[in-house]
N, C-alpha and C. Protein backbone atom coordinates (compact mmCIF):
# COMPACT_ATOMS: atom_id res chain seq x y z
N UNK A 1 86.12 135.64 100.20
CA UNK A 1 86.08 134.38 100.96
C UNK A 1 85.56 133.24 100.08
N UNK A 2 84.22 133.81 99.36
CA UNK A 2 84.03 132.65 98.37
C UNK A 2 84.74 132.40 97.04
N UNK A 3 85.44 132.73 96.97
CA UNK A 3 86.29 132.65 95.66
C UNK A 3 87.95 131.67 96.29
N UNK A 4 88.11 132.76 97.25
CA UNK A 4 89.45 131.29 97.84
C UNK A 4 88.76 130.02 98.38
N UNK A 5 87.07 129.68 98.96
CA UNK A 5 86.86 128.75 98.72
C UNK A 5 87.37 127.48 97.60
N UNK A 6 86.49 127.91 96.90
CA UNK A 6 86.41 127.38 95.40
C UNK A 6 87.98 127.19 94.57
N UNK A 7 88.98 128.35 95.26
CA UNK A 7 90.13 128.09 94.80
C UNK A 7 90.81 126.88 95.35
N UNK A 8 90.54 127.00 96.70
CA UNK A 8 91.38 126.05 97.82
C UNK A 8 90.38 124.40 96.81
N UNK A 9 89.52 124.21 96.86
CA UNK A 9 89.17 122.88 97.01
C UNK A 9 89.17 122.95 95.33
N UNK A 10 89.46 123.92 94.44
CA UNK A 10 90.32 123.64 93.27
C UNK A 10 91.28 123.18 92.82
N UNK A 11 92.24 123.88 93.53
CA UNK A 11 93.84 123.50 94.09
C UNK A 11 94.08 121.62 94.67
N UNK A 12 92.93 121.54 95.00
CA UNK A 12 93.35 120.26 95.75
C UNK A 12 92.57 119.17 95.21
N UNK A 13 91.79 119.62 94.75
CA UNK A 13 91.00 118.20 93.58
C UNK A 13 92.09 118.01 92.26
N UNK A 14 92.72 119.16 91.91
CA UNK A 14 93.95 118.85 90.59
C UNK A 14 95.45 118.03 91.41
N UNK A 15 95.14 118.37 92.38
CA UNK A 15 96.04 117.22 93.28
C UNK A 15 95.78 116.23 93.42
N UNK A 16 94.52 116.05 93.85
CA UNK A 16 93.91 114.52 94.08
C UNK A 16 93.75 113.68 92.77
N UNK A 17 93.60 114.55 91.41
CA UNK A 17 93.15 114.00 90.38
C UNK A 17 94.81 113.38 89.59
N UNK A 18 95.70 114.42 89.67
CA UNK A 18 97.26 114.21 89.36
C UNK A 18 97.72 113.66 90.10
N UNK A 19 98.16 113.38 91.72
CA UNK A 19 99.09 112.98 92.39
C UNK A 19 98.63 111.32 92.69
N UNK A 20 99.23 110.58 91.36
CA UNK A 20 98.70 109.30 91.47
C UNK A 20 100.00 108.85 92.28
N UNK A 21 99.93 107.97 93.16
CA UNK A 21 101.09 107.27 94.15
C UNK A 21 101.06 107.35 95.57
N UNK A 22 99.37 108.34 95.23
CA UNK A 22 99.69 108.40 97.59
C UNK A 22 100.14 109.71 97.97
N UNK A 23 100.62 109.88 99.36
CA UNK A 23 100.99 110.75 99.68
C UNK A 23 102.30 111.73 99.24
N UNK A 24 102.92 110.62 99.04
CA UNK A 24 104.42 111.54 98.92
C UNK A 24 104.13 112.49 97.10
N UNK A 25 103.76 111.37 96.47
CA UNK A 25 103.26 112.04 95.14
C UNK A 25 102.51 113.80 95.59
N UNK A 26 101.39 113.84 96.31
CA UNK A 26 101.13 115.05 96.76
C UNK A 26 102.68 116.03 97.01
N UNK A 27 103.21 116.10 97.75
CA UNK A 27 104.40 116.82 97.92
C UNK A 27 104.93 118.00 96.74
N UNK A 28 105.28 117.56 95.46
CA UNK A 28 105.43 118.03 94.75
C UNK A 28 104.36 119.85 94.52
N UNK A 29 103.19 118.61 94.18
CA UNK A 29 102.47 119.97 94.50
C UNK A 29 102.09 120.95 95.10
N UNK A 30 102.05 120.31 96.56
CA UNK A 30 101.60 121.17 97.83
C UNK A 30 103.31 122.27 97.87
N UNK A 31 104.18 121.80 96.65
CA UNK A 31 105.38 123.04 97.33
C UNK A 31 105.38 123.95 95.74
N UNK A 32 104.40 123.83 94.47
CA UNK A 32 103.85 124.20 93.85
C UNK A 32 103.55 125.50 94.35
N UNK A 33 101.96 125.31 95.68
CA UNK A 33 101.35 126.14 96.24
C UNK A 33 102.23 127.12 96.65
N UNK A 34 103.03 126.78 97.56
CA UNK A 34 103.65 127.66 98.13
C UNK A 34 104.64 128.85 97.24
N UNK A 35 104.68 128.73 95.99
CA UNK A 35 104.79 129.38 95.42
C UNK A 35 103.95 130.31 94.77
N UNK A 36 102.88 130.15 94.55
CA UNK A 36 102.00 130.70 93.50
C UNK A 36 100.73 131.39 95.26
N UNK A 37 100.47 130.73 95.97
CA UNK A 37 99.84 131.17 96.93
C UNK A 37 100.57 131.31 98.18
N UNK A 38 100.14 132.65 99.46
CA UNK A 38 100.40 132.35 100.07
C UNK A 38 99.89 132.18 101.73
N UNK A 39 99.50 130.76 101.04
CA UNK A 39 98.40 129.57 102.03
C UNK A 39 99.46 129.00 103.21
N UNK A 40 100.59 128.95 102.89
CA UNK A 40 102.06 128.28 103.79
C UNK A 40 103.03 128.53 103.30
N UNK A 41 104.27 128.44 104.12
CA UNK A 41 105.23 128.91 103.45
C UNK A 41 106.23 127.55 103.31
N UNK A 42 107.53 127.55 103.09
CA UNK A 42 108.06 126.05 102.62
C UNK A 42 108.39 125.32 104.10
N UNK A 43 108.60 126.34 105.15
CA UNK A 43 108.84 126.06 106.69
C UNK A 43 107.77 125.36 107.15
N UNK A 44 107.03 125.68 106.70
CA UNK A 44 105.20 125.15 107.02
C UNK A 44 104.96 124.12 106.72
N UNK A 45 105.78 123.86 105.52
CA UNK A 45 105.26 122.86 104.48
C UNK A 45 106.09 121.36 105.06
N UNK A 46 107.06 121.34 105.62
CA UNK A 46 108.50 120.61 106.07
C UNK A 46 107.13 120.10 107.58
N UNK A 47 106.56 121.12 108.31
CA UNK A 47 106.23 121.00 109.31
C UNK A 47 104.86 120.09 109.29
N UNK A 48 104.21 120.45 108.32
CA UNK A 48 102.98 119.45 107.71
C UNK A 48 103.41 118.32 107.44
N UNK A 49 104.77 118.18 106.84
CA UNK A 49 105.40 116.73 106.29
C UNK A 49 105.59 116.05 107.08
N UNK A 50 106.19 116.54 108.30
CA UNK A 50 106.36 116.16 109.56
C UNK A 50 105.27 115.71 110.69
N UNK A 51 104.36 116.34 110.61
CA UNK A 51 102.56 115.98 111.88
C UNK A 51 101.89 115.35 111.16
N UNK A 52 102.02 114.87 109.44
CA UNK A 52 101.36 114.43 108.61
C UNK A 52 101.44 113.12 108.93
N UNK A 53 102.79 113.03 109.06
CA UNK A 53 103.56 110.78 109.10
C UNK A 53 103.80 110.71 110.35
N UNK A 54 103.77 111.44 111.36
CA UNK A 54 103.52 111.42 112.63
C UNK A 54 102.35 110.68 113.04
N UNK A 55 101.03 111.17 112.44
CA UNK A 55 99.53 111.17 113.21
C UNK A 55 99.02 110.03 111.97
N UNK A 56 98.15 109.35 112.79
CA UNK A 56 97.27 107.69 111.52
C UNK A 56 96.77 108.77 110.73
N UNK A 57 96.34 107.83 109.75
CA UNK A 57 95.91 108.30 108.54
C UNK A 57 97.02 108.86 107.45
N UNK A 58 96.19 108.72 106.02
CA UNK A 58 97.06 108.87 105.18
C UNK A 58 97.62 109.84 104.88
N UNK A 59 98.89 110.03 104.32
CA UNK A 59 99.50 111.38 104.52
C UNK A 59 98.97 112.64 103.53
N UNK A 60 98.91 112.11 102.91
CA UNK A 60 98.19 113.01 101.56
C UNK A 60 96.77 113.78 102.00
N UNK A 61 96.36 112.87 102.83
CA UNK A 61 95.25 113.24 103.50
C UNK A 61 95.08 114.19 104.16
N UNK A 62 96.30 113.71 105.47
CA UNK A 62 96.63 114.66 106.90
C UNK A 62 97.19 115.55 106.13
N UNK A 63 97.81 115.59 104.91
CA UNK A 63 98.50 117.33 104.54
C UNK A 63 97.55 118.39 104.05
N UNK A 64 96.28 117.66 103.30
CA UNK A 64 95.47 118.24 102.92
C UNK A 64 94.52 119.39 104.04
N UNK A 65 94.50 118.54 104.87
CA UNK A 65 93.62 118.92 106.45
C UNK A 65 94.05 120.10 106.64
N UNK A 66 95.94 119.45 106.76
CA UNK A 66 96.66 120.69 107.59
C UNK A 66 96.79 121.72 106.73
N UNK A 67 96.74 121.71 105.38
CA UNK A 67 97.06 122.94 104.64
C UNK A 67 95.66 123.65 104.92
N UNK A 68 94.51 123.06 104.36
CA UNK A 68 93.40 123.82 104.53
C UNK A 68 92.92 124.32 105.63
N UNK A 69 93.47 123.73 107.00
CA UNK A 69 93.05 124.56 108.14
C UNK A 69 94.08 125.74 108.13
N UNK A 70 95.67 125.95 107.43
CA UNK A 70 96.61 126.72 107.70
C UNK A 70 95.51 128.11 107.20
N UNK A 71 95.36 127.28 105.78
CA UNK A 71 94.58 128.72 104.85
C UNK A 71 92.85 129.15 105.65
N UNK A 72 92.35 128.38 105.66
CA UNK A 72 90.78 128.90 106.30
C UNK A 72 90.35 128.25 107.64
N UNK A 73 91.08 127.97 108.71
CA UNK A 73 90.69 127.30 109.42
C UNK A 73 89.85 125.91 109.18
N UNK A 74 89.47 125.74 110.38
CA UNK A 74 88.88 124.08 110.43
C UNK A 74 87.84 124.02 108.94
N UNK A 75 87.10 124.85 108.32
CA UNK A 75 86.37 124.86 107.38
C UNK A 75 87.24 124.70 106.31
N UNK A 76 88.50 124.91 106.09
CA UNK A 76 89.10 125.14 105.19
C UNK A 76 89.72 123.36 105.04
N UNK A 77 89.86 123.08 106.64
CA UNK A 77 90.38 121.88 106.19
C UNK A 77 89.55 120.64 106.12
N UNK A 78 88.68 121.09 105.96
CA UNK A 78 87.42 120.09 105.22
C UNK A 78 87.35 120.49 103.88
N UNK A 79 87.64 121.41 103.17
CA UNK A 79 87.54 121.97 101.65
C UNK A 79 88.17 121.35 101.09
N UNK A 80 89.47 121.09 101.53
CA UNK A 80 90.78 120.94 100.80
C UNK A 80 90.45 119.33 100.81
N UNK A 81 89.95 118.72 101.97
CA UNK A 81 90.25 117.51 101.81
C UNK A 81 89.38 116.60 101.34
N UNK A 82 88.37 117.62 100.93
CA UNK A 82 86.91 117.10 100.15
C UNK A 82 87.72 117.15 98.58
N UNK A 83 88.42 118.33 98.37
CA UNK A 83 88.70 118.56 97.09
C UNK A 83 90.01 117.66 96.51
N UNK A 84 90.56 117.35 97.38
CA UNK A 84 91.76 115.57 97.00
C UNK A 84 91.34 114.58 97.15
N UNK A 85 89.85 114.36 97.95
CA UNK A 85 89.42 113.22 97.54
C UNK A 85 88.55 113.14 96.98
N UNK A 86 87.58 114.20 96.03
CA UNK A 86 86.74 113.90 95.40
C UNK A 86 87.30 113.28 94.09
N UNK A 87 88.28 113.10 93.22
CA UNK A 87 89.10 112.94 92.25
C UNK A 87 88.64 111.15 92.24
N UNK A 88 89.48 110.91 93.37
CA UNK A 88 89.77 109.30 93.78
C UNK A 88 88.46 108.71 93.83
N UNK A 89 87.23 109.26 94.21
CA UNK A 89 85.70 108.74 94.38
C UNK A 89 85.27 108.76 93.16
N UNK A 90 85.30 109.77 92.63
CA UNK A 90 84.57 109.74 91.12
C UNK A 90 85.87 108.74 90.04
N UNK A 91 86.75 108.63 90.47
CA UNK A 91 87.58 107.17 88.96
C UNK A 91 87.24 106.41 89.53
N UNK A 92 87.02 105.86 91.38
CA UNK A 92 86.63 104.60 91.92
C UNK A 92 85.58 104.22 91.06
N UNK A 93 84.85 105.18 91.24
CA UNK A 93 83.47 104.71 90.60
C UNK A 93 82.94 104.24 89.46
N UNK A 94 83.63 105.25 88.42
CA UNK A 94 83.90 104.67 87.25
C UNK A 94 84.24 103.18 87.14
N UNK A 95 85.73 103.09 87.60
CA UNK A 95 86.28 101.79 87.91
C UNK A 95 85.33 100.66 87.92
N UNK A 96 84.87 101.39 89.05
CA UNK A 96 83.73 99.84 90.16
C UNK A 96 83.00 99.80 89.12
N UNK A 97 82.39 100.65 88.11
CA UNK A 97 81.20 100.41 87.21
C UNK A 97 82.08 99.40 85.99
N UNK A 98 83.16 99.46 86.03
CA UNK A 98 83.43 99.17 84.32
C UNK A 98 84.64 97.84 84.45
N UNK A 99 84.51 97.50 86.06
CA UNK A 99 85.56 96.71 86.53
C UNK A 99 86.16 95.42 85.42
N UNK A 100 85.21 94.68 84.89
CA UNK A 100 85.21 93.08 83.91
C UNK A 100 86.48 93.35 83.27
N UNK A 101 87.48 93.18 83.12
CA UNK A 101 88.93 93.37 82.30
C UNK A 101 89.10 94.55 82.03
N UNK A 102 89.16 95.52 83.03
CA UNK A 102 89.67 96.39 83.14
C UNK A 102 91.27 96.49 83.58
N UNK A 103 91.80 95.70 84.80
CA UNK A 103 92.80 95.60 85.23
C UNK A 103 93.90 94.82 83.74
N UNK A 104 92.89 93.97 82.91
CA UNK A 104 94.05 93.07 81.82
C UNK A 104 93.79 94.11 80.66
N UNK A 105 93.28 95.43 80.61
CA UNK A 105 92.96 96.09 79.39
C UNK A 105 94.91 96.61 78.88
N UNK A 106 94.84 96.34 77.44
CA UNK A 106 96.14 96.64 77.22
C UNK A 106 96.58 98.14 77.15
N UNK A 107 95.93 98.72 77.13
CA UNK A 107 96.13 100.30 76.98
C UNK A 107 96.49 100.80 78.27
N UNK A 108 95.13 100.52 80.09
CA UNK A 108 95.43 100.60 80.82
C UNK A 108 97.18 100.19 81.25
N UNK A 109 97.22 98.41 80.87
CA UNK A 109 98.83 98.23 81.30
C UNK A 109 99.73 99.39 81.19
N UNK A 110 99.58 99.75 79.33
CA UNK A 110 100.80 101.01 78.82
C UNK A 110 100.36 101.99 79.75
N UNK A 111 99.22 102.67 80.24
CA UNK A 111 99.29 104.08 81.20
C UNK A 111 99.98 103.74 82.16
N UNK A 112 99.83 102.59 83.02
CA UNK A 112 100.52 102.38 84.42
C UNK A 112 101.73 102.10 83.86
N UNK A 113 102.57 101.41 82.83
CA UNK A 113 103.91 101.57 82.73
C UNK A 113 104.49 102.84 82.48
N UNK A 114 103.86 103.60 81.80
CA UNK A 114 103.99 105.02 81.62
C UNK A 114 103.99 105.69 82.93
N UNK A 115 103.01 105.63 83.80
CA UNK A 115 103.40 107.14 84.92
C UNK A 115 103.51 106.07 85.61
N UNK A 116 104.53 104.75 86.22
CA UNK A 116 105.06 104.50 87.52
C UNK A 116 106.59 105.45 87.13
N UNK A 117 107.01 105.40 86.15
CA UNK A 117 108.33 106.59 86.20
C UNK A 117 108.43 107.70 86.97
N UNK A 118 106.58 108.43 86.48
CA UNK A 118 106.60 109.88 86.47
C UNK A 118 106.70 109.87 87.98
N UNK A 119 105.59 108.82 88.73
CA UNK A 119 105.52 109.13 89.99
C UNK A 119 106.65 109.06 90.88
N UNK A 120 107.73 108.21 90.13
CA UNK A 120 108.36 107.91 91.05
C UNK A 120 109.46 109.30 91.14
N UNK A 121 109.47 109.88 89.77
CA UNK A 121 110.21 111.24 90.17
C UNK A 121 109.82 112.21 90.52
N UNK A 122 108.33 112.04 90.85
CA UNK A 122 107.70 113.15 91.55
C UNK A 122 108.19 112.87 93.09
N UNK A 123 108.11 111.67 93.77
CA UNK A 123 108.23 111.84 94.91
C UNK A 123 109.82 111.95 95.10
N UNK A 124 110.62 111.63 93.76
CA UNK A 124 112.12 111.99 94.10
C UNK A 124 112.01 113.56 94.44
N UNK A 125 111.32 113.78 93.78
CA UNK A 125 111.78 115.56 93.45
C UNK A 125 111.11 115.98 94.89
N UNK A 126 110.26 115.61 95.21
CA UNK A 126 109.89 116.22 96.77
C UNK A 126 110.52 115.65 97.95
N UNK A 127 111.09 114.61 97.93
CA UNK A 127 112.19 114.17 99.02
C UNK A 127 113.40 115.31 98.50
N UNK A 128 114.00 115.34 97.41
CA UNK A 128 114.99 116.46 97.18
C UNK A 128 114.24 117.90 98.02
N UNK A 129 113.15 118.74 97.58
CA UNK A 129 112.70 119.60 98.36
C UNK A 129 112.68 119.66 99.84
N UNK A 130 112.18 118.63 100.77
CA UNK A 130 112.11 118.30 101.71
C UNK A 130 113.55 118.32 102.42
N UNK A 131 114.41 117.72 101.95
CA UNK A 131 115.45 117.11 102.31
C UNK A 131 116.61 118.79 102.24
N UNK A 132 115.86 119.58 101.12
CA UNK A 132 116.38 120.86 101.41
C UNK A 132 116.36 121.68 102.37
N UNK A 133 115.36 122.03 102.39
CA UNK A 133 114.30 122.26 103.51
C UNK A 133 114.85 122.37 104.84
N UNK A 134 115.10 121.07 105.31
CA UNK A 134 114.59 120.71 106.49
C UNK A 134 116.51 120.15 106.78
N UNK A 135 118.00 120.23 105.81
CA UNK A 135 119.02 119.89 106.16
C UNK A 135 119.75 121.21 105.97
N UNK A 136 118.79 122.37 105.24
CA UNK A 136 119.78 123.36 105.18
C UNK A 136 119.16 124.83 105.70
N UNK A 137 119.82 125.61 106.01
CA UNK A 137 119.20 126.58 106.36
C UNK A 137 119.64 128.55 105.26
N UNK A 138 118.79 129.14 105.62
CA UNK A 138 119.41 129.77 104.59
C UNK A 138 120.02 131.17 105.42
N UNK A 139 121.33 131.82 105.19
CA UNK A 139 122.18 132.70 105.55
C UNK A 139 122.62 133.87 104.77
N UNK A 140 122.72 134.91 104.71
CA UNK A 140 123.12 135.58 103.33
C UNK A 140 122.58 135.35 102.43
N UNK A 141 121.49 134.84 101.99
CA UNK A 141 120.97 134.76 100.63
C UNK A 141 121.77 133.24 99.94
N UNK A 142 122.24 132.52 101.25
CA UNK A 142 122.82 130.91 100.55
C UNK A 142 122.70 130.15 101.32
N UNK A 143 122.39 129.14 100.96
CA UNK A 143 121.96 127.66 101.29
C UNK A 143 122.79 127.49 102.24
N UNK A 144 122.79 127.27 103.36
CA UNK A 144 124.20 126.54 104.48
C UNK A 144 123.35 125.36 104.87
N UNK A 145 124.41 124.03 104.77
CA UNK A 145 123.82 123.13 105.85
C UNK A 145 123.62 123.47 107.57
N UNK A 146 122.40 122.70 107.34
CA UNK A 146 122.26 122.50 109.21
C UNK A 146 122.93 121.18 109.79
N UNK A 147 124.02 121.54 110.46
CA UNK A 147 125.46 120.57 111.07
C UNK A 147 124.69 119.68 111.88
N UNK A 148 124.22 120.33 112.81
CA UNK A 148 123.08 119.15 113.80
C UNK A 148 122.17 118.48 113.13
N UNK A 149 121.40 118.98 112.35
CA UNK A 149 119.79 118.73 111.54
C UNK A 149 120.36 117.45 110.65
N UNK A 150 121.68 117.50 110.04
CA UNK A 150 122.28 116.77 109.36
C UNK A 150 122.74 115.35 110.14
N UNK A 151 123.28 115.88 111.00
CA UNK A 151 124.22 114.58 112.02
C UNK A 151 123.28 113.72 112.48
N UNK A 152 121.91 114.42 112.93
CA UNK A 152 120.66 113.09 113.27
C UNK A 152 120.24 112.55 112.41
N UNK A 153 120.08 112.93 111.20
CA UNK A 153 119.39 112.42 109.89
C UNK A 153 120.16 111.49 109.43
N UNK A 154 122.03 111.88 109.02
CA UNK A 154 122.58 110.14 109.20
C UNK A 154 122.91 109.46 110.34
N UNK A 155 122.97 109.86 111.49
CA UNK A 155 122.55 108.93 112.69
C UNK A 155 121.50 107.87 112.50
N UNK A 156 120.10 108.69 112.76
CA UNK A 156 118.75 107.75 112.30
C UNK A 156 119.08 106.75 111.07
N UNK A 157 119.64 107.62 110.15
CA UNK A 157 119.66 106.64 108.91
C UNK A 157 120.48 105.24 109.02
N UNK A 158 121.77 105.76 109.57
CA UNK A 158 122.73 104.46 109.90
C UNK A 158 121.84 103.43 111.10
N UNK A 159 121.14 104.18 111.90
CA UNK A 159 120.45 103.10 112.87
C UNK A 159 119.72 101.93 111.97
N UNK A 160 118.53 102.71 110.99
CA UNK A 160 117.57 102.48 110.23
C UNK A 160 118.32 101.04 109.48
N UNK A 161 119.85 100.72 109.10
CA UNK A 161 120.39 100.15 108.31
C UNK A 161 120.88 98.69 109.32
N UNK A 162 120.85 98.87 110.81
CA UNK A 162 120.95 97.71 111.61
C UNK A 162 119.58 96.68 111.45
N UNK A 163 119.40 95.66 111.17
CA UNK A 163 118.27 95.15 110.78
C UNK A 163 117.50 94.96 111.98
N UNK A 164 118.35 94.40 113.24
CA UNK A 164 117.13 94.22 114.77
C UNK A 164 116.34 95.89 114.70
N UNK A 165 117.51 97.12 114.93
CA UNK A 165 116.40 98.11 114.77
C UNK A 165 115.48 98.85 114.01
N UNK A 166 115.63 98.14 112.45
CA UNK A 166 114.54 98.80 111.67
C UNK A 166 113.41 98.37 111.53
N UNK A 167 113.22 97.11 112.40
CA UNK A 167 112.08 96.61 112.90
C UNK A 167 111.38 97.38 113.79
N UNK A 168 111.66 98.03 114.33
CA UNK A 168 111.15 99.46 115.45
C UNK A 168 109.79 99.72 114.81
N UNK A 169 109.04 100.28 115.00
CA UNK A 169 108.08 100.99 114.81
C UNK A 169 108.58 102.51 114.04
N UNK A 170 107.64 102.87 113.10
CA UNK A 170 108.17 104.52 113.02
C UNK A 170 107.93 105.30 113.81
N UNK A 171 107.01 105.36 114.60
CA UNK A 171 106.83 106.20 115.80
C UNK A 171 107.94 105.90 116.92
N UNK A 172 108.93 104.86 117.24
CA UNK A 172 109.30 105.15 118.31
C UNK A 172 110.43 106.00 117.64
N UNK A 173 111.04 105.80 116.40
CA UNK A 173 111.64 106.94 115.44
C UNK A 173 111.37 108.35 115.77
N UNK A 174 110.04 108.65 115.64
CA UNK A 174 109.66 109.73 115.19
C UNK A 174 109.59 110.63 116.88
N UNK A 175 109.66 109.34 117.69
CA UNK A 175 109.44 109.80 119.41
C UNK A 175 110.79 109.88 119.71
N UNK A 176 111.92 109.24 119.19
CA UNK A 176 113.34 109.57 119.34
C UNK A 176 113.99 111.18 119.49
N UNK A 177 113.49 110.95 117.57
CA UNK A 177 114.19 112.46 117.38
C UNK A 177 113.54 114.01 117.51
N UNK A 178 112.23 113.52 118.22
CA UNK A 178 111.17 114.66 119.03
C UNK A 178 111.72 114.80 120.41
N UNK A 179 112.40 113.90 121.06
CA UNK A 179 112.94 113.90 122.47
C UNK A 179 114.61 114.66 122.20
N UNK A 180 115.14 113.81 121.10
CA UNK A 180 116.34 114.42 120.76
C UNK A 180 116.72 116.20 120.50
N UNK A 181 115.89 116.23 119.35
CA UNK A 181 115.18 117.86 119.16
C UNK A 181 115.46 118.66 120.82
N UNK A 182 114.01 118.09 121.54
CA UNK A 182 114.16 118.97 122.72
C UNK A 182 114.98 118.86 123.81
N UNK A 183 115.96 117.90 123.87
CA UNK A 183 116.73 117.88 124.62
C UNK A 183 118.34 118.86 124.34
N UNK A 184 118.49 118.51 122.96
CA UNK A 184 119.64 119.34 122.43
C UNK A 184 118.87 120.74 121.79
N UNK A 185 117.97 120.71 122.14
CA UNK A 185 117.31 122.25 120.95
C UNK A 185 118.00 122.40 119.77
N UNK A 186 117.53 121.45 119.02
CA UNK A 186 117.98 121.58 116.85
C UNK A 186 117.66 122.90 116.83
């Protein structure tokens, strides 16, 4: 028990310390886990992605919660989420201490031109995962699309592209295709 402690809020401080960009940046890794541990599985993981951008708060956050309560209960999901945000507290701090031209330092500029790439193909690569996930299902040992799972996703999307309705809220989105879901059973 004390050793997957220490693992779990291991696991998730090298997240918090790597996944510079927020939540979606997390993604990548949390489907990492699911390989190497098994804390959730990728069904789990689609489903966290999902109650994560559902519920306030940040997503990176809410996934952290939800993974660590999956693995150790409610204790667990205080571990995990101590251990992705202790990363961000200790550079704040730094930061806050060393702030005077820090933001115009030329070296800093080159790091942030350097990993806005990386991040941005990290969260490509976990929308690709996700988007696997959660449009295809698997049959025989092969990928088949899901025909319905698919048809709402460019439905929503083509809505998303009318400009009066992408003013919507994401929740009444997210309350759409939760009503949709249970009305047609996806």
């Amino acid at each position: 028990m004390r050793e997957l402690v220490f693992l779990l809020f291991g696991e998730f401080f090298k997240i918090g310390l790597f996944a510079v960009g927020g939540g979606p940046a997390t993604l990548p890794f949390l489907m990492d886990l699911t390989e190497k541990y098994d804390w959730y599985t990728m069904q789990q993981l689609t489903n966290m992605v999902a109650i994560s951008e559902s519920t306030p708060g940040p997503i990176g956050l809410n996934m952290a919660t939800y993974a660590g309560v999956q693995t150790l209960g409610v204790f667990g999901g205080v571990v995990a989420t101590a251990g992705l945000v202790m990363p961000s507290v200790i550079v704040i701090t730094i930061i806050a201490k060393f702030m005077e031209g820090f933001s115009e330092n030329r070296l800093v500029k080159a790091a942030f031109y350097g990993i806005r790439p990386a991040v941005t193909a990290l969260i490509a690569s976990a929308v690709w995962g996700i988007c696997r996930v959660s449009l295809f299902t698997q049959s025989e040992g092969r990928m088949v699309p899901a025909l319905k799972t698919i048809v709402l996703c460019v439905m929503i999307f083509g809505f998303l592209q009318v400009k009066r309705l992408n003013k919507l809220h994401p929740a009444v989105w997210i309350l759409a295709a939760a009503f949709i879901g249970v009305v047609f059973r996806f």
